[in-house]
C-alpha atoms as a PDB file:
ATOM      1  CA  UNK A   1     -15.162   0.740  -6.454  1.00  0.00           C
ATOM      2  CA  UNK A   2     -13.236  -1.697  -7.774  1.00  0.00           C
ATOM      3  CA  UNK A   3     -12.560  -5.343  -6.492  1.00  0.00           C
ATOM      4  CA  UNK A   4      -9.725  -7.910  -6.357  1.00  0.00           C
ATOM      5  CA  UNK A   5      -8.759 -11.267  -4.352  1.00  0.00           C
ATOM      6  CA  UNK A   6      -5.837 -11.107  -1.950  1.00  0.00           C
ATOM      7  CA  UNK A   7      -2.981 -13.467  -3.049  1.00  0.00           C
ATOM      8  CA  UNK A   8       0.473 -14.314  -2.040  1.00  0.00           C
ATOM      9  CA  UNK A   9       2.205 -13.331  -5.298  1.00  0.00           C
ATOM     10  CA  UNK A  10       2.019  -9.300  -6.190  1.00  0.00           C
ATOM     11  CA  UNK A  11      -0.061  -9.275  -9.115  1.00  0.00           C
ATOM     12  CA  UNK A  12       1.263  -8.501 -12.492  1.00  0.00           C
ATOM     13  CA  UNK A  13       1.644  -4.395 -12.769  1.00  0.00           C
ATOM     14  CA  UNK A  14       0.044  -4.168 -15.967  1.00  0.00           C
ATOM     15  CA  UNK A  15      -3.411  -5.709 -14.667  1.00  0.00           C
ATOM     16  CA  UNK A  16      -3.299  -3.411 -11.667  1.00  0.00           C
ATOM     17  CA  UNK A  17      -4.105   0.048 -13.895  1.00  0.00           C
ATOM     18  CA  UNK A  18      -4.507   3.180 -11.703  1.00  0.00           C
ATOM     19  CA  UNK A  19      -7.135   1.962  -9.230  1.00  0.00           C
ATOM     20  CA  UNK A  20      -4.679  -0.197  -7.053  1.00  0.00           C
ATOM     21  CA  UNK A  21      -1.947   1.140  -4.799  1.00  0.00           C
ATOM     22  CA  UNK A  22       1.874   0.733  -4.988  1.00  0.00           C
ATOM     23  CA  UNK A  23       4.704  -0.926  -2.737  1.00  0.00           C
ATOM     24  CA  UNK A  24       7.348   1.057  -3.369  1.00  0.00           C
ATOM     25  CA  UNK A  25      10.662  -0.415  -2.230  1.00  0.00           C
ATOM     26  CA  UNK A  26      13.877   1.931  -1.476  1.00  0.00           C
ATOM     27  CA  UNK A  27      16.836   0.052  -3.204  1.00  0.00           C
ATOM     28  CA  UNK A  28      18.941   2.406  -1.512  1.00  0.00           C
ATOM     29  CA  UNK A  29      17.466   2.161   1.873  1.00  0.00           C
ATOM     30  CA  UNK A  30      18.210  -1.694   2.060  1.00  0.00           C
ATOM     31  CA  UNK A  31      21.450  -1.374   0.735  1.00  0.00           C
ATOM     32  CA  UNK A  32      22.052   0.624   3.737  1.00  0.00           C
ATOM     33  CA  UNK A  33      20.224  -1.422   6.502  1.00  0.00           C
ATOM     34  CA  UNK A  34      22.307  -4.459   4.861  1.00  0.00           C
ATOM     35  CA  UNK A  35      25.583  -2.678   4.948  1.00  0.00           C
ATOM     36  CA  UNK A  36      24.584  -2.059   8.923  1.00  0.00           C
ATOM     37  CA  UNK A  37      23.565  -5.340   9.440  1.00  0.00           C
ATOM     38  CA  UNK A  38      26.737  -7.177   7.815  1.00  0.00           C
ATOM     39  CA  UNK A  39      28.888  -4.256   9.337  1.00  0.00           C
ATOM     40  CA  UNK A  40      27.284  -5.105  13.058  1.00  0.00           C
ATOM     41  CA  UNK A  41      27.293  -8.941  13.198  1.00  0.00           C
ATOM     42  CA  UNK A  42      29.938 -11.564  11.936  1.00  0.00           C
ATOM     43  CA  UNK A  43      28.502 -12.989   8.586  1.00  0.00           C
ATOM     44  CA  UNK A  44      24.529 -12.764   9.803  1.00  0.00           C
ATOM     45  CA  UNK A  45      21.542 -14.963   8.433  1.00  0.00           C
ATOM     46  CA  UNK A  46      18.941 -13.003   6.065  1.00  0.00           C
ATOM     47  CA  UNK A  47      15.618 -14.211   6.118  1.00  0.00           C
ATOM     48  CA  UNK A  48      13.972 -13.934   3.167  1.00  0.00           C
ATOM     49  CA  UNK A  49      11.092 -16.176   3.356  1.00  0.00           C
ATOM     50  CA  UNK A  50       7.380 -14.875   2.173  1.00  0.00           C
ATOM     51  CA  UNK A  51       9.171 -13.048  -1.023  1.00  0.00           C
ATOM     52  CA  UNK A  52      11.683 -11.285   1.163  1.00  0.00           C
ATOM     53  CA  UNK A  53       9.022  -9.849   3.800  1.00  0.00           C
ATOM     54  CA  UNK A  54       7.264  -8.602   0.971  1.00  0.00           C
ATOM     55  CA  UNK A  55      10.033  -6.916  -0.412  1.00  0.00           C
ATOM     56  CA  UNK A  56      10.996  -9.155  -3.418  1.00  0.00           C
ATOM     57  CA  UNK A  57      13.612 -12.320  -2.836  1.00  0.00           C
ATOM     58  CA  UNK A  58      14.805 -12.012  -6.305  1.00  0.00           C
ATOM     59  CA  UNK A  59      15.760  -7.914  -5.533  1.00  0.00           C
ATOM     60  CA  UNK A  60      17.152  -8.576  -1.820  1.00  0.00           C
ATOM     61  CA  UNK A  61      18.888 -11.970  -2.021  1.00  0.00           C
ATOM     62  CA  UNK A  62      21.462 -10.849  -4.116  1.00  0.00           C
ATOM     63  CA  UNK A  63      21.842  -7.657  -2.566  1.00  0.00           C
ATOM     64  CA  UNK A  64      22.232  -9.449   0.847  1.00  0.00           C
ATOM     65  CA  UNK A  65      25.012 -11.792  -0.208  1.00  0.00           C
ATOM     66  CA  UNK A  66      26.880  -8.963  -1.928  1.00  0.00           C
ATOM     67  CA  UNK A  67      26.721  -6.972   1.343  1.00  0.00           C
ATOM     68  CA  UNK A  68      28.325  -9.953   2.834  1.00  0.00           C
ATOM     69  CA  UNK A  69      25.589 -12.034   4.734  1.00  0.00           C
ATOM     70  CA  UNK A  70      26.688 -15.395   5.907  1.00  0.00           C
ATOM     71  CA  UNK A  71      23.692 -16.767   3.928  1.00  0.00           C
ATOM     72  CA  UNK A  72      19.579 -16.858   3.557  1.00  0.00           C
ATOM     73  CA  UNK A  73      16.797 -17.961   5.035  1.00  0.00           C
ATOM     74  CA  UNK A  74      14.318 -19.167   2.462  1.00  0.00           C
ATOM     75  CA  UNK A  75      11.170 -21.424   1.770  1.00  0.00           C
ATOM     76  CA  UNK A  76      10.514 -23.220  -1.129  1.00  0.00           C
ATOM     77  CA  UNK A  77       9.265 -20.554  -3.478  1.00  0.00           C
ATOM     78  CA  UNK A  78      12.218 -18.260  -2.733  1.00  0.00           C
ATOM     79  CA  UNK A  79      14.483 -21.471  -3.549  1.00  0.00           C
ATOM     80  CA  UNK A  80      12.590 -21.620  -6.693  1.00  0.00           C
ATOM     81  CA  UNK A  81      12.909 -17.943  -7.567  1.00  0.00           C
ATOM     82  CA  UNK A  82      16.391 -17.883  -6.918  1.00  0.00           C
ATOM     83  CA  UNK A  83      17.685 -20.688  -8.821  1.00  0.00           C
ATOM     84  CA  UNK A  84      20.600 -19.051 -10.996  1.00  0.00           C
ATOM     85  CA  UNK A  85      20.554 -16.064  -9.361  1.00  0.00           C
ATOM     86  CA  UNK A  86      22.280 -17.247  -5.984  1.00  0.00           C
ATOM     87  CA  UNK A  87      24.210 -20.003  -5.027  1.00  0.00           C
ATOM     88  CA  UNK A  88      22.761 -22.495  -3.555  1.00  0.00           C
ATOM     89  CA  UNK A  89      24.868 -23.823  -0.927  1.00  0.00           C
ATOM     90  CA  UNK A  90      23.864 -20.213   0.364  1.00  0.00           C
ATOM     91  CA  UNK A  91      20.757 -20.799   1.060  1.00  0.00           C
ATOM     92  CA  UNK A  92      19.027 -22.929   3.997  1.00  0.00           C
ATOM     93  CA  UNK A  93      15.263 -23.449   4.507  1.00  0.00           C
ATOM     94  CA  UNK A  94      15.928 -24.226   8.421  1.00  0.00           C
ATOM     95  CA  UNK A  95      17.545 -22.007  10.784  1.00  0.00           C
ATOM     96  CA  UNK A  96      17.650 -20.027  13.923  1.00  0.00           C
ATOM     97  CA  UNK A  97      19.123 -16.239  14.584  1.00  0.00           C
ATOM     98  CA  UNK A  98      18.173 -15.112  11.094  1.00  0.00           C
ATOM     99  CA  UNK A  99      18.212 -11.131  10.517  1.00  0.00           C
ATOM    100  CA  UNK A 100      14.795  -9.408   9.145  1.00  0.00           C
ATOM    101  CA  UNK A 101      13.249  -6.146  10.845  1.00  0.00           C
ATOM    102  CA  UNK A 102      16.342  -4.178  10.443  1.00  0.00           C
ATOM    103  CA  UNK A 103      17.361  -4.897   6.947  1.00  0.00           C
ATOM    104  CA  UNK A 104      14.009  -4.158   6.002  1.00  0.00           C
ATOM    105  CA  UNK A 105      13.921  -0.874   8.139  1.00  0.00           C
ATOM    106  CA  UNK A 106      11.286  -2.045  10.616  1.00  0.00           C
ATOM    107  CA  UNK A 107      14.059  -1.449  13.366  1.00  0.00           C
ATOM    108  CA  UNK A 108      14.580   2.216  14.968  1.00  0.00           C
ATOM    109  CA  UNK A 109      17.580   3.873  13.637  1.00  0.00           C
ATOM    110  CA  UNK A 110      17.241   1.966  10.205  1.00  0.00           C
ATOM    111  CA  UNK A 111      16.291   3.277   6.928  1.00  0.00           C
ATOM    112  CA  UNK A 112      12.528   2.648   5.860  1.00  0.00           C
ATOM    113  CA  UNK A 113      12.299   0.294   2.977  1.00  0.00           C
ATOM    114  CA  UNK A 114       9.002   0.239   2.050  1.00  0.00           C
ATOM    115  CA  UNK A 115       5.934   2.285   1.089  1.00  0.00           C
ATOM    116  CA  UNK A 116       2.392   2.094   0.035  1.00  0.00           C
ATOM    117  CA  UNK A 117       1.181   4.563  -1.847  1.00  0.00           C
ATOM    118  CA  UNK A 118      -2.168   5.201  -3.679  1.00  0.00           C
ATOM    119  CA  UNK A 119      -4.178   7.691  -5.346  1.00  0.00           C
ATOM    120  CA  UNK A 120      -7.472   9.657  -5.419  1.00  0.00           C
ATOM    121  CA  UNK A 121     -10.205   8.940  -7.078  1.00  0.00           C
ATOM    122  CA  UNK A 122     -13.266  11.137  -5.983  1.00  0.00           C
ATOM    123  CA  UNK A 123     -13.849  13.901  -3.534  1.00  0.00           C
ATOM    124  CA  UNK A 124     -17.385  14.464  -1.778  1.00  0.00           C
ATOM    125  CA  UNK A 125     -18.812  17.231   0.317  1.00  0.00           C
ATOM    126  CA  UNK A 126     -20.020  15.360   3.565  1.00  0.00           C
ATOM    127  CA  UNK A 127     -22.571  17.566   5.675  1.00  0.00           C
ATOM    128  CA  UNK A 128     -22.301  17.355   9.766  1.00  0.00           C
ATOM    129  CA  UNK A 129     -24.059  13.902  10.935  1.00  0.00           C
ATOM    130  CA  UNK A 130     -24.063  12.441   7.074  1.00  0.00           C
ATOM    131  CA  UNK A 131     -21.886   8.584   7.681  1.00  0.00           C
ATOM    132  CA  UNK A 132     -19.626   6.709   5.212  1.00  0.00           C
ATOM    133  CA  UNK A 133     -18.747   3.685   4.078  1.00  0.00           C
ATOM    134  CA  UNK A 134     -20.200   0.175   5.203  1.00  0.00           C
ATOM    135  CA  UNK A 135     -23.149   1.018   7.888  1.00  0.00           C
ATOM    136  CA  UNK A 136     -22.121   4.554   8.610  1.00  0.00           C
ATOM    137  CA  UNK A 137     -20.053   3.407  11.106  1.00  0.00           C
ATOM    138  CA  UNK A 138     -18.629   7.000  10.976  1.00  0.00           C
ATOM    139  CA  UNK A 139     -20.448  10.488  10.576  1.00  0.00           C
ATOM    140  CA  UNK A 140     -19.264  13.815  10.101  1.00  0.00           C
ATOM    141  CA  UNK A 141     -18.551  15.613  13.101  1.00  0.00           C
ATOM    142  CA  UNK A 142     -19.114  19.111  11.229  1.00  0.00           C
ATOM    143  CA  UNK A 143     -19.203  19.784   7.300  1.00  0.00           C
ATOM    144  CA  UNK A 144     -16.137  18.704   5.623  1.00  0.00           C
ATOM    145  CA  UNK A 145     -15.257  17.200   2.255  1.00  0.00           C
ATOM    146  CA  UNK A 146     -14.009  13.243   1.829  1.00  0.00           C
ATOM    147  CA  UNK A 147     -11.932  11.730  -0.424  1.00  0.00           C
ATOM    148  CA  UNK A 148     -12.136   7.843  -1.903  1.00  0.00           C
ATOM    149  CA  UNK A 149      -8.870   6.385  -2.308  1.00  0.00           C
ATOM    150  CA  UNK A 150      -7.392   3.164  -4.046  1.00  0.00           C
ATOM    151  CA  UNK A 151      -6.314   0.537  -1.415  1.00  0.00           C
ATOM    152  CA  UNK A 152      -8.418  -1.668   1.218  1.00  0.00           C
ATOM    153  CA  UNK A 153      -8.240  -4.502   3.431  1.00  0.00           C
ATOM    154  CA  UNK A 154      -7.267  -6.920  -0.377  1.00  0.00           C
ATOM    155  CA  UNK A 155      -4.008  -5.241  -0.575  1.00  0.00           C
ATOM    156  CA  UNK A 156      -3.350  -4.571   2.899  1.00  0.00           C
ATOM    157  CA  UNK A 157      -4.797  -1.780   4.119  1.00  0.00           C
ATOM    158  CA  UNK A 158      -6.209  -3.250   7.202  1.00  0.00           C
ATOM    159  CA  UNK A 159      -9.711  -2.942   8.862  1.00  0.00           C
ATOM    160  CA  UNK A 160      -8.421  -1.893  11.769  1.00  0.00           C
ATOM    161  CA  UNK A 161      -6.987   1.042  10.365  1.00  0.00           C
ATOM    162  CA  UNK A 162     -10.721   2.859  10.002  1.00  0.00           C
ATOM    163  CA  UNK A 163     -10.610   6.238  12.468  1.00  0.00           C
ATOM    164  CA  UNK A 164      -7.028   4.618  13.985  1.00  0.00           C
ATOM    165  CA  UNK A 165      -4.894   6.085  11.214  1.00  0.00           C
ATOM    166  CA  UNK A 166      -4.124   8.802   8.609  1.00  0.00           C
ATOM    167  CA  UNK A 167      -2.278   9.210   5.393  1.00  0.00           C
ATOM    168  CA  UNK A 168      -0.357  11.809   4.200  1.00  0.00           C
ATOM    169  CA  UNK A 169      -1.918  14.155   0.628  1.00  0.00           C
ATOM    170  CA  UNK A 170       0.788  16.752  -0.430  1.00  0.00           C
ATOM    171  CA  UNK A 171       2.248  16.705   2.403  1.00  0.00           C
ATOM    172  CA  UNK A 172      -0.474  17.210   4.914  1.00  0.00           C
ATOM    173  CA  UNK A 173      -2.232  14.553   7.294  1.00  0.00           C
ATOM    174  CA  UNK A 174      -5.935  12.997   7.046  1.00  0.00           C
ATOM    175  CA  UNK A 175      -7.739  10.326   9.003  1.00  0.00           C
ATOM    176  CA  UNK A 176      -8.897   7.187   7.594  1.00  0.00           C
ATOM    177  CA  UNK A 177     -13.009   7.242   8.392  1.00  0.00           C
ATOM    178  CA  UNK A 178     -15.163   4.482   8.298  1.00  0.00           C
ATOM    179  CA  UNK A 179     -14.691   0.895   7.835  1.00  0.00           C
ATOM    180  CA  UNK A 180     -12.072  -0.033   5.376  1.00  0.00           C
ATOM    181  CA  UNK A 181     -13.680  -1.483   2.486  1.00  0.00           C
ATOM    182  CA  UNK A 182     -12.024  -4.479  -0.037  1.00  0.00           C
ATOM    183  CA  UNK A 183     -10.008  -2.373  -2.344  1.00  0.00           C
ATOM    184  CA  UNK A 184     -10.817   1.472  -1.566  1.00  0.00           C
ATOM    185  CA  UNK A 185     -11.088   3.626   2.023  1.00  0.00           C
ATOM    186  CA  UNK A 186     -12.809   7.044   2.326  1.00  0.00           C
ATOM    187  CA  UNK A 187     -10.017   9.873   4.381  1.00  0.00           C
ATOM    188  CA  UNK A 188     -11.769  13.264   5.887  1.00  0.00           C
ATOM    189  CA  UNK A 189      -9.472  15.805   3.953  1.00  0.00           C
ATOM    190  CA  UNK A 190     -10.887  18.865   5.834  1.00  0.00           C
ATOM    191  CA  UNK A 191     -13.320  21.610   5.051  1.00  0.00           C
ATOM    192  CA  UNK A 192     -11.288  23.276   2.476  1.00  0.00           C
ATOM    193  CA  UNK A 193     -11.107  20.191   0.105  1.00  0.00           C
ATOM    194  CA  UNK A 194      -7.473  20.900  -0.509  1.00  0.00           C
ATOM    195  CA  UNK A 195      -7.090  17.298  -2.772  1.00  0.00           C
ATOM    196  CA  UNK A 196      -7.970  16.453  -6.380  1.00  0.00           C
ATOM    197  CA  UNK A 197      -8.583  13.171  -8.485  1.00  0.00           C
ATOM    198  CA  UNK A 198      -5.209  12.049  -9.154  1.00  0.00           C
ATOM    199  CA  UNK A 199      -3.737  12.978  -5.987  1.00  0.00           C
ATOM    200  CA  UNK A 200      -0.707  11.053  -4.698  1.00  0.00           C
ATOM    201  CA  UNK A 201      -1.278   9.103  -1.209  1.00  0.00           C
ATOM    202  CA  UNK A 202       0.684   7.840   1.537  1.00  0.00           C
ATOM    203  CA  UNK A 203      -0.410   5.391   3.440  1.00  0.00           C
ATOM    204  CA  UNK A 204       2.967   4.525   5.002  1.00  0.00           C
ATOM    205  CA  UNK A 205       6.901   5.298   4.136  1.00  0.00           C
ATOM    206  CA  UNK A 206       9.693   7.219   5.731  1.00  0.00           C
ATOM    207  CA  UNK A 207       8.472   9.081   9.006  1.00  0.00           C
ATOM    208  CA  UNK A 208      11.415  11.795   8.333  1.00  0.00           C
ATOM    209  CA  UNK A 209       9.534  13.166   5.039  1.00  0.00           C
ATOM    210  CA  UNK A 210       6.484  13.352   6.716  1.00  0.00           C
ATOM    211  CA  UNK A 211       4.893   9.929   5.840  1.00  0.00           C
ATOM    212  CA  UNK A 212       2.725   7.449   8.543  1.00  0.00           C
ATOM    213  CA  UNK A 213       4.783   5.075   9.904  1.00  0.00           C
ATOM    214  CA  UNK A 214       4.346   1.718   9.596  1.00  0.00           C
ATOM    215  CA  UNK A 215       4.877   1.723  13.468  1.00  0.00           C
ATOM    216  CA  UNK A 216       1.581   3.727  13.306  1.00  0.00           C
ATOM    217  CA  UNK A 217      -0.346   0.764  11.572  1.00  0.00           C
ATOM    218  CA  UNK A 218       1.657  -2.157  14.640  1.00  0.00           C
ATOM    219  CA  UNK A 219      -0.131   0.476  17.163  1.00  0.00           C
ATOM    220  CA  UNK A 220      -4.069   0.653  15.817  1.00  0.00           C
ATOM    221  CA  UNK A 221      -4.192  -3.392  14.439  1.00  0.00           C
ATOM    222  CA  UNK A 222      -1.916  -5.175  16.918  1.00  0.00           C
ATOM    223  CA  UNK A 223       0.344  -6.749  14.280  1.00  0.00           C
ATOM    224  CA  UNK A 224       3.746  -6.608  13.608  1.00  0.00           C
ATOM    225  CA  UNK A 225       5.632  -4.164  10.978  1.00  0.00           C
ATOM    226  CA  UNK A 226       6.767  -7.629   9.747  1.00  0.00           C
ATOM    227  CA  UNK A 227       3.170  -9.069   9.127  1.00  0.00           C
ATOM    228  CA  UNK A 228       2.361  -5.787   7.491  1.00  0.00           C
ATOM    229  CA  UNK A 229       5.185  -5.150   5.158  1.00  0.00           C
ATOM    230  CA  UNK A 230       4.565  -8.752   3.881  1.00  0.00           C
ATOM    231  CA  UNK A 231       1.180  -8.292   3.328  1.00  0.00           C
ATOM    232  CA  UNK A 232       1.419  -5.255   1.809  1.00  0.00           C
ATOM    233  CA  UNK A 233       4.415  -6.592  -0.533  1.00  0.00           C
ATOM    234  CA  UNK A 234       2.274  -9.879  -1.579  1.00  0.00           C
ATOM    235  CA  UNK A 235      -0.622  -8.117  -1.869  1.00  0.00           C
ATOM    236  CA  UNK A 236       0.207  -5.360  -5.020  1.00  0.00           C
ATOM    237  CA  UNK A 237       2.538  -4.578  -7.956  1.00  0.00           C
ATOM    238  CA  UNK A 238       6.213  -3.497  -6.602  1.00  0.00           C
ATOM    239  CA  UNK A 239       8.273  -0.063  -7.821  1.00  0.00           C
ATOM    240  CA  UNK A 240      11.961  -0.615  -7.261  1.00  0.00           C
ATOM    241  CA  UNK A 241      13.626   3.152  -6.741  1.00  0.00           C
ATOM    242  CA  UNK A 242      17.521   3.375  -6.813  1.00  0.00           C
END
């Protein structure tokens, strides 16, 4: 297992190495939820506070002015980050009616923006009644094989999420079991084993390929796709995809 400390800034992608998951942001998905946005409402407001959502303020600003938003909603970090990339007489730090959960897909009938993905790094035959993770919270219900993946409650994955939630492994669905720990949880993959070290995960993305939804995650915690996709986004290195 390895260990980390939660921060607001997502850490640099060269310290994060293979044992940390990945926020993967759709360019092309918020080009199109800003197009919709701009295209449905005279000149809105984008908020962009808390590193767009997540999502990066130095990748969305611009984006969101070019799609023809009236202006930004910022704080003082995202003023800071955006000095001499945007004007600043577009930008405000106070406002009301600002635009977020659609442009950054959290909306039905908008493109998802982001997802989390992480990898594999052991499998291990469980035998009926043998538990996992912190105080065996969960045992086997019959004898299957479980894999430990990168990504726990220090980059997001939330507590809650333990026997509430699955993830996708080429392609197919398995459950989250047992208590999330800081920077790894333990998913039942079946009987069969059918996943390697090095597999690809999906902890969240685009429902229509498959993936969890990050609607999924609002229904097991209680919080918003907002106050996920932000914590997520602070919380480990970005991929920008065109």
């Amino acid at each position: 297992m390895t260990f980390g400390n939660p921060g607001r800034a997502a850490p640099d992608p060269g310290a994060t190495g293979r044992t940390a998951p990945t926020a993967r942001i759709s360019l092309s998905a918020l080009e199109l939820n800003l197009r919709a946005v701009v295209g449905g409402s005279h000149a809105p407001l984008i908020d962009v506070r808390a590193d767009a959502w997540g999502h990066g303020v130095d990748a969305v600003a611009p984006r969101a002015i070019a799609a023809g938003a009236g202006g930004l909603l910022i704080d003082e970090a995202g003023a800071l980050a955006l000095e001499g990339i945007v004007d600043s007489a577009r930008c405000t730090l106070q406002a009301t009616g600002s635009i977020a959960d659609a442009v950054y897909g959290l909306t039905p009938g908008f493109e998802p923006v982001m997802s989390l993905q992480g990898r594999v790094l052991s499998t291990k035959r469980l035998r009926e009644g043998e538990g996992v993770s912190y105080g065996y919270a969960h045992r086997a219900s019959r004898d299957t094989f479980v894999a430990l993946v990168t990504g726990g409650y220090a980059q997001g994955v939330v507590r809650a999420l333990g026997d509430s939630a699955s993830v996708t492994i080429a392609g197919r669905r398995h459950p989250i079991v047992g208590r999330v720990a800081m920077d790894v949880c333990v998913v039942d993959v079946g009987p069969d084993g059918p996943v390697t070290r090095g597999d690809d995960v999906v902890f969240f993305g685009d429902p229509s390929t498959g993936s969890p939804a990050i609607a999924e995650w609002s229904a097991a915690t209680g919080l918003t796709g907002g106050e996920l996709v932000t914590a997520v986004g602070l919380r480990n290195a970005r991929e920008y995809a065109p």
